[in-house]
Protein backbone atom coordinates (compact mmCIF):
# COMPACT_ATOMS: atom_id res chain seq x y z
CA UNK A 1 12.44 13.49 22.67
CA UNK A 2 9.69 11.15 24.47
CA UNK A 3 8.52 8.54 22.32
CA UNK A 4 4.55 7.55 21.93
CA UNK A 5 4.57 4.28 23.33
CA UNK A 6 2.68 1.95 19.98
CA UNK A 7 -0.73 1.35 20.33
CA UNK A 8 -0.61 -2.10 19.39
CA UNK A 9 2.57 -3.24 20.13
CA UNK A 10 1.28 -6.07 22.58
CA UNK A 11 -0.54 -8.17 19.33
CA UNK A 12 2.87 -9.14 18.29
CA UNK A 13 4.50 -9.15 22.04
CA UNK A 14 2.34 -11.85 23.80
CA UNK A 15 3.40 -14.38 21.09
CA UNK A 16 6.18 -16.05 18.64
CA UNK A 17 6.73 -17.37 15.68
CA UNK A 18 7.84 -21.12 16.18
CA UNK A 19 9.31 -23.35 13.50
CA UNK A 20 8.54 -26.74 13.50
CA UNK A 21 9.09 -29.40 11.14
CA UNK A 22 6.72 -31.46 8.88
CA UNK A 23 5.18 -34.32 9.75
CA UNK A 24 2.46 -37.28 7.95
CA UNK A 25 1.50 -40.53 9.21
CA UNK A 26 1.62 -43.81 6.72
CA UNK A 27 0.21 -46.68 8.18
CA UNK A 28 0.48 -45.27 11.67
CA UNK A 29 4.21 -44.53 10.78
CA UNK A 30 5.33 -40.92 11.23
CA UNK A 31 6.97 -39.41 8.00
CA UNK A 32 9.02 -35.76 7.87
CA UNK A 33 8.94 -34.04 4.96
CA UNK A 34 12.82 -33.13 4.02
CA UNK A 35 13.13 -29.78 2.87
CA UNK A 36 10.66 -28.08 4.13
CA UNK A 37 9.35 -26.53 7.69
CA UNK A 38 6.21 -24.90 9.49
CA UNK A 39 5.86 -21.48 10.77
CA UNK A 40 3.33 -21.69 13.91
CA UNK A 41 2.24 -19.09 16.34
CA UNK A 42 3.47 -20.48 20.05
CA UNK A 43 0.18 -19.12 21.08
CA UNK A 44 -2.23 -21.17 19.31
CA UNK A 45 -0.20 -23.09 17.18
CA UNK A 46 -2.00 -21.67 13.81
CA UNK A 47 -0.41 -22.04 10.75
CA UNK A 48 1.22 -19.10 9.33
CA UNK A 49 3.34 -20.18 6.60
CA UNK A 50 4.30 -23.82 5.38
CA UNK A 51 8.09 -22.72 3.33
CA UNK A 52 11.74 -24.68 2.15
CA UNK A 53 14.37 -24.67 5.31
CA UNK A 54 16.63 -21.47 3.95
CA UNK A 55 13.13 -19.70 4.55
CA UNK A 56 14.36 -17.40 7.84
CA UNK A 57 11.58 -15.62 9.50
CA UNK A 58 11.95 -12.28 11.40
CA UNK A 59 10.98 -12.63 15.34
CA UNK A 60 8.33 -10.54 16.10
CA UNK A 61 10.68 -9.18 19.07
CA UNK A 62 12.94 -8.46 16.36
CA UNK A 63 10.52 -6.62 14.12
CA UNK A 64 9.49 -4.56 16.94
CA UNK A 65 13.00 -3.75 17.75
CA UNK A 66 13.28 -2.33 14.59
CA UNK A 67 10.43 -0.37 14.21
CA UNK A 68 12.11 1.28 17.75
CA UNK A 69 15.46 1.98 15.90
CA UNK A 70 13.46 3.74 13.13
CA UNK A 71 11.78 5.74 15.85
CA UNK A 72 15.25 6.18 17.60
CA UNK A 73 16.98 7.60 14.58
CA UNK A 74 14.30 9.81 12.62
CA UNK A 75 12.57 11.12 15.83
CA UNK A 76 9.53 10.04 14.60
CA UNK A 77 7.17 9.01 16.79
CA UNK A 78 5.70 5.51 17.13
CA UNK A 79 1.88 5.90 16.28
CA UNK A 80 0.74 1.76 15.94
CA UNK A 81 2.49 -1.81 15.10
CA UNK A 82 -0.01 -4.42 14.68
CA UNK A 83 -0.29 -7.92 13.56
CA UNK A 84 -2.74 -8.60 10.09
CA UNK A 85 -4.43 -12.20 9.02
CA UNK A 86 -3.73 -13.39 12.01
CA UNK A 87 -0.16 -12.83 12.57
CA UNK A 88 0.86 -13.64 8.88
CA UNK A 89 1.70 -9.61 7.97
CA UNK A 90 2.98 -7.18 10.57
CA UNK A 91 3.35 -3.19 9.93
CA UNK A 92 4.56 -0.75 11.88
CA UNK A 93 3.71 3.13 11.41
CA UNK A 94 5.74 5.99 12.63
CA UNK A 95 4.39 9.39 11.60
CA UNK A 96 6.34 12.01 9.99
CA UNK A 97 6.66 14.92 11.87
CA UNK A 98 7.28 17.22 8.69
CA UNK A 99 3.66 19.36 7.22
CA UNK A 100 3.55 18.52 3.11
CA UNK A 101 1.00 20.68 0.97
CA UNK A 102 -0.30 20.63 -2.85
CA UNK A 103 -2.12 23.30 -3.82
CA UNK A 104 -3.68 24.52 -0.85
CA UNK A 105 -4.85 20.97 0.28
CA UNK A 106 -3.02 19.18 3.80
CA UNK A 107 -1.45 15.63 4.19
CA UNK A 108 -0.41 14.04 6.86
CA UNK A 109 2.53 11.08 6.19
CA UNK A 110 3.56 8.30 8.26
CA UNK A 111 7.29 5.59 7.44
CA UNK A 112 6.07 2.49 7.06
CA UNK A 113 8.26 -0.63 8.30
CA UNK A 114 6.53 -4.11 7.64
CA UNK A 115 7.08 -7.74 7.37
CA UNK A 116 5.55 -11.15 6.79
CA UNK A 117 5.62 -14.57 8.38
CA UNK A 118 3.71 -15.87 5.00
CA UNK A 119 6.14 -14.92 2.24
CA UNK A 120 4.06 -13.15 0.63
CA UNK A 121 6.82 -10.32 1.19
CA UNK A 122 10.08 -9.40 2.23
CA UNK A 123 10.70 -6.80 5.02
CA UNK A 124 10.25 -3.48 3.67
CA UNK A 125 10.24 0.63 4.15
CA UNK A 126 7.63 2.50 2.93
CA UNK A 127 5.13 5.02 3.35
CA UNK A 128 1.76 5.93 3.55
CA UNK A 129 -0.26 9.66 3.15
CA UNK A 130 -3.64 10.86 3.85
CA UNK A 131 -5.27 13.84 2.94
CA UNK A 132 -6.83 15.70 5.32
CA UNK A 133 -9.58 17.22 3.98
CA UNK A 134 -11.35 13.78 2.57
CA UNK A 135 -8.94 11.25 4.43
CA UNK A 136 -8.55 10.02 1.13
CA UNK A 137 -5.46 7.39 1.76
CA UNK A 138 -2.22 6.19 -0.89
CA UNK A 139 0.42 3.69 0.97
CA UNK A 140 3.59 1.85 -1.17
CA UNK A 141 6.55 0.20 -0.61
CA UNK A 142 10.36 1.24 -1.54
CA UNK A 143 12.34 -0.57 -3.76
CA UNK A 144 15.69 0.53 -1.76
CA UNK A 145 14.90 -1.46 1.58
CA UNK A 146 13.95 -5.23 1.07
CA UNK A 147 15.50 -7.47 3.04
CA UNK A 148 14.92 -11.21 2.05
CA UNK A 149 13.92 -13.97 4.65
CA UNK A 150 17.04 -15.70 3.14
CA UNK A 151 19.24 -13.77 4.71
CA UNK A 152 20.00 -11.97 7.62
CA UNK A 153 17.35 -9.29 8.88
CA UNK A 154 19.34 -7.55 11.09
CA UNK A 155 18.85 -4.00 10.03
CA UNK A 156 21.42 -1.68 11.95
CA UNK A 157 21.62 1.57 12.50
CA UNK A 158 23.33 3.02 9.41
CA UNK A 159 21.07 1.14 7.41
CA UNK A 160 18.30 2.83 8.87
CA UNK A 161 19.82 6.50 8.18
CA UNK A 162 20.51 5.43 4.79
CA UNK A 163 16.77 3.96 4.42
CA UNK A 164 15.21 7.52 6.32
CA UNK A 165 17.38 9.63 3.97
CA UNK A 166 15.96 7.47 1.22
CA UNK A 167 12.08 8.38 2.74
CA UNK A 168 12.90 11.95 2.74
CA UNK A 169 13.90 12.07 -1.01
CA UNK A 170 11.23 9.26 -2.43
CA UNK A 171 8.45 11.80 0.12
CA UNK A 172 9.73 14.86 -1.89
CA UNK A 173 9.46 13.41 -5.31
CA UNK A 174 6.09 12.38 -4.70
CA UNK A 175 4.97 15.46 -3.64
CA UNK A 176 6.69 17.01 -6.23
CA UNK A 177 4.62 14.46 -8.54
CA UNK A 178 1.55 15.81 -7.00
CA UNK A 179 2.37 19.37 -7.45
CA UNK A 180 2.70 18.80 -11.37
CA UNK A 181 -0.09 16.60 -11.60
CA UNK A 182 -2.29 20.01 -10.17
CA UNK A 183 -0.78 22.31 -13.16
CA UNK A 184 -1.63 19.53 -16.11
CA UNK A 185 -5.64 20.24 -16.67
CA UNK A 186 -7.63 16.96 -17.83
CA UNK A 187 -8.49 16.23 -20.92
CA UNK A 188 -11.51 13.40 -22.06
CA UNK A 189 -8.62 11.00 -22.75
CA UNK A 190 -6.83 11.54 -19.70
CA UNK A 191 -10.04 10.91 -18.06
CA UNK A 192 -10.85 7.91 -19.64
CA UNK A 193 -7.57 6.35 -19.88
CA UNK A 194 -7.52 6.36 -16.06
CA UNK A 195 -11.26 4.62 -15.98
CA UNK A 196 -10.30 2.01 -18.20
CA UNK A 197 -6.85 1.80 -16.06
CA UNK A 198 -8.83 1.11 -13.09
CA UNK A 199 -11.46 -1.00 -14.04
CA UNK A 200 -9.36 -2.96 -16.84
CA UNK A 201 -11.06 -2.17 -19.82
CA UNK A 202 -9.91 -4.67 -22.69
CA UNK A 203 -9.27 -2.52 -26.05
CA UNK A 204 -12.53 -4.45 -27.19
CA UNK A 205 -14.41 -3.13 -24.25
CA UNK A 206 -13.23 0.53 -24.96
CA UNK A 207 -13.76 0.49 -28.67
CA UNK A 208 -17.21 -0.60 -27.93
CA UNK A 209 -16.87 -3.78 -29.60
CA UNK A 210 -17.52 -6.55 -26.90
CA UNK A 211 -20.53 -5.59 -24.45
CA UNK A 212 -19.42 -4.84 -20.76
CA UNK A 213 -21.08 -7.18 -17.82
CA UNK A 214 -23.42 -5.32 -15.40
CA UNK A 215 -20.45 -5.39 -12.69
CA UNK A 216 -18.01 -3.74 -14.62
CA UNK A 217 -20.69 -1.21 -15.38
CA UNK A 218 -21.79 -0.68 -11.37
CA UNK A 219 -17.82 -0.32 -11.40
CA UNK A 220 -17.10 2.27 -14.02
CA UNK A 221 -20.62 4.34 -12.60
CA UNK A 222 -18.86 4.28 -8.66
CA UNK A 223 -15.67 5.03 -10.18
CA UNK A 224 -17.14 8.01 -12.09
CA UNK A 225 -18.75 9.44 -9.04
CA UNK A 226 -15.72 9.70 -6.80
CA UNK A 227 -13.35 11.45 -10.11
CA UNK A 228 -16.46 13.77 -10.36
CA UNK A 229 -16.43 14.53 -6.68
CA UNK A 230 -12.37 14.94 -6.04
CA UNK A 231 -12.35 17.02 -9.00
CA UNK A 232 -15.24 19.14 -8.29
CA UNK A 233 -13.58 19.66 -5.13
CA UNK A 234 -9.72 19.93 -5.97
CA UNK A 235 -9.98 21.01 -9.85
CA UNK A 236 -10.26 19.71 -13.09
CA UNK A 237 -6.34 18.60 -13.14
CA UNK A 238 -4.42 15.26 -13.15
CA UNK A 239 -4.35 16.11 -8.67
CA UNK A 240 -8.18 15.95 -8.70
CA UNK A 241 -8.52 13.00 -11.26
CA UNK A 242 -5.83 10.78 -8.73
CA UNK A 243 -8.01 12.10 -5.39
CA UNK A 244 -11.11 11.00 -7.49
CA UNK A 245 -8.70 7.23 -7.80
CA UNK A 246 -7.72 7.34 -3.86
CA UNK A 247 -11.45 8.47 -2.69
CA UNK A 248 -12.61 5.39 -4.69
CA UNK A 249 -10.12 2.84 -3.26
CA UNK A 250 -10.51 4.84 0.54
CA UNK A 251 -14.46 4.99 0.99
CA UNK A 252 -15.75 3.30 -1.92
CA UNK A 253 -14.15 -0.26 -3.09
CA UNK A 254 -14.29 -2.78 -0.86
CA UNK A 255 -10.59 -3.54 0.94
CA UNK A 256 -9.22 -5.80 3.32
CA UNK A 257 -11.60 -6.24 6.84
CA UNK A 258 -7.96 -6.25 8.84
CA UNK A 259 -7.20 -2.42 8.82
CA UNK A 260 -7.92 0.25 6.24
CA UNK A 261 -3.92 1.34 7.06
CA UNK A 262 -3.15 -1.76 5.12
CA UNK A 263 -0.94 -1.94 1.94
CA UNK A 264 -1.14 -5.14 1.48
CA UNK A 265 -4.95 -5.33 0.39
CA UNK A 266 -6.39 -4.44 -3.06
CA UNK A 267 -6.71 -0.72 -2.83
CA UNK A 268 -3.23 -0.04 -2.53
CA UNK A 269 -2.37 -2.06 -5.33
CA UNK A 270 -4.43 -0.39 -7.50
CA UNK A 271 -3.76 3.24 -6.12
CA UNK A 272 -0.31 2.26 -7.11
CA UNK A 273 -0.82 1.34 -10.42
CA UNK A 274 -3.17 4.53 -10.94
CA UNK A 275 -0.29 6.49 -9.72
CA UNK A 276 2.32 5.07 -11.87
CA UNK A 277 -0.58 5.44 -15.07
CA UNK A 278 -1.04 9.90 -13.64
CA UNK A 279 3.03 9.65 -13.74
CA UNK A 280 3.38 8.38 -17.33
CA UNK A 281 0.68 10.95 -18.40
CA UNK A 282 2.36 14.23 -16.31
CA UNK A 283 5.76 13.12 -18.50
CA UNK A 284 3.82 13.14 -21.94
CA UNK A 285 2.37 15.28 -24.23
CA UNK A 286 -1.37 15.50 -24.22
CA UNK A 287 -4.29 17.44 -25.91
CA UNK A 288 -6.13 19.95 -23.46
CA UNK A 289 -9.49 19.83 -23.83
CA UNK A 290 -12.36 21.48 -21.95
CA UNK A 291 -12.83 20.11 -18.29
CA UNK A 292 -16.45 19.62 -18.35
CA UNK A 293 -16.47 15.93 -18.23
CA UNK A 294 -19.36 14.22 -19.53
CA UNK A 295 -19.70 10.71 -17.44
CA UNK A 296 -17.55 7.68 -19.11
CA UNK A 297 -21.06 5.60 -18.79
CA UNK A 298 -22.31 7.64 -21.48
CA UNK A 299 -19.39 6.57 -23.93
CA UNK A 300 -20.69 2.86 -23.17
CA UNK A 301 -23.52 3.62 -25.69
């Protein structure tokens, strides 16, 4: 099978990370700091990461190299590996070759392989979906893959099978998740439990009791509009209330200016935690209540 060659994959090819130790001047005396290093790119020299001497970064050769293996061994092809903040996050995305459906509605999938020169994570698998229709976008990492900058990052090729087989089963429960969450119909609470999820409603704020600043309110109304349009859409279940979450984070919220593919920016974090909030209410009992949902503004009152 012929591999797409990666869109991208010269960002992180034309350039290195360096280390390079620490350096002040007393008095016109050079000092090193013990203990610690500096990650540089050899290109410009621009700081990526300032981190104790254990701290082992991946090569960007080396990351690339293994977003080839992944490629190699799922038959997945290679669709972009770029270079974020300058260098500081990398991500690589291979899409899945595999159709996935809920309730009538297409997504498209890719396997996510990323790393960071900042330490603001470890290498990691994960994976991101989009739905066709809206191009409404979720992305998160697996726990099973994490491979600290500590130790060696040499991920072979039995890793990697284990890691794919991994995807496969963490892709089926989610969809799986998804096809539950479009047989559970929403109820008021379930509605507004996921509003107050997202914009962090304090109990004071939802019991009415401590007034709400004119942001969070411009929040809540733009939050509102995108549940009300998913679920007009995709039905008055738990599936349209979490499109209404991912069409806010996807088109509405403001994310990180590097690449709307990212997970590392703001949206993803909080699609995350709005999926985790849909799972906890698919697994409990809750009061149906008639799906004409009158806007959560109106409960501000």
């Amino acid at each position: 099978m012929v591999l797409q060659p990666p869109s991208l994959v010269t960002s992180l090819s034309d350039w290195e990370v360096v280390q390079t130790p620490i350096t002040s001047y007393f008095q016109g005396e050079p000092q090193q700091l013990t203990g610690y290093k500096a990650l540089v790119r050899s290109d410009t020299g621009a700081l990526l990461n300032v981190c104790r001497q254990g701290y082992q970064p991946m090569t960007n050769a080396a990351f690339v190299e293994c977003v080839e293996k992944f490629a190699e061994v799922t038959h997945f092809p290679i669709e972009a590996i770029y270079e974020l903040e300058g260098g500081k996050k990398m991500l690589g995305y291979l899409r899945c070759t595999e159709p996935f459906e809920v309730g009538g509605f297409a997504f498209k999938d890719h396997l996510l392989i990323g790393n960071s020169h900042d330490g603001s994570t470890t290498f990691f698998v994960g994976h991101s979906n989009i739905m066709v229709r809206c191009k409404n976008r979720f992305a998160r990492q697996f726990r099973s893959l994490k491979v600290r900058h500590s130790n060696n990052l040499t991920v072979g090729v039995e890793r990697i099978q284990e890691e794919f087989n991994n995807y496969r089963q963490s892709l089926k429960d989610y969809y799986t998740s998804l096809d539950s969450f479009s047989r559970i119909k929403v109820s008021q609470e379930l509605h507004d439990s996921l509003v107050a999820r997202i914009t962090n409603l304090s109990r004071e704020e939802r019991l009415g009791r401590e007034e709400l600043s004119t942001r969070k309110k411009n929040i809540i109304t733009c939050v509102e509009a995108s549940l009300q349009t998913e679920m007009d859409a995709t039905g008055y279940t738990l599936f349209g209330l979490f499109n209404g979450l991912t069409h806010y984070t996807s088109h509405v919220m403001k994310s990180s200016s590097d690449n709307t593919l990212s997970m590392f920016n703001r949206a993803e974090r909080i699609n995350g935690e709005g999926y985790g909030h849909c799972l906890h209410l698919a697994r409990g009992p809750q009061l149906l209540k008639n799906p004409d949902l009158n806007s959560f503004s109106d409960l501000l009152a």
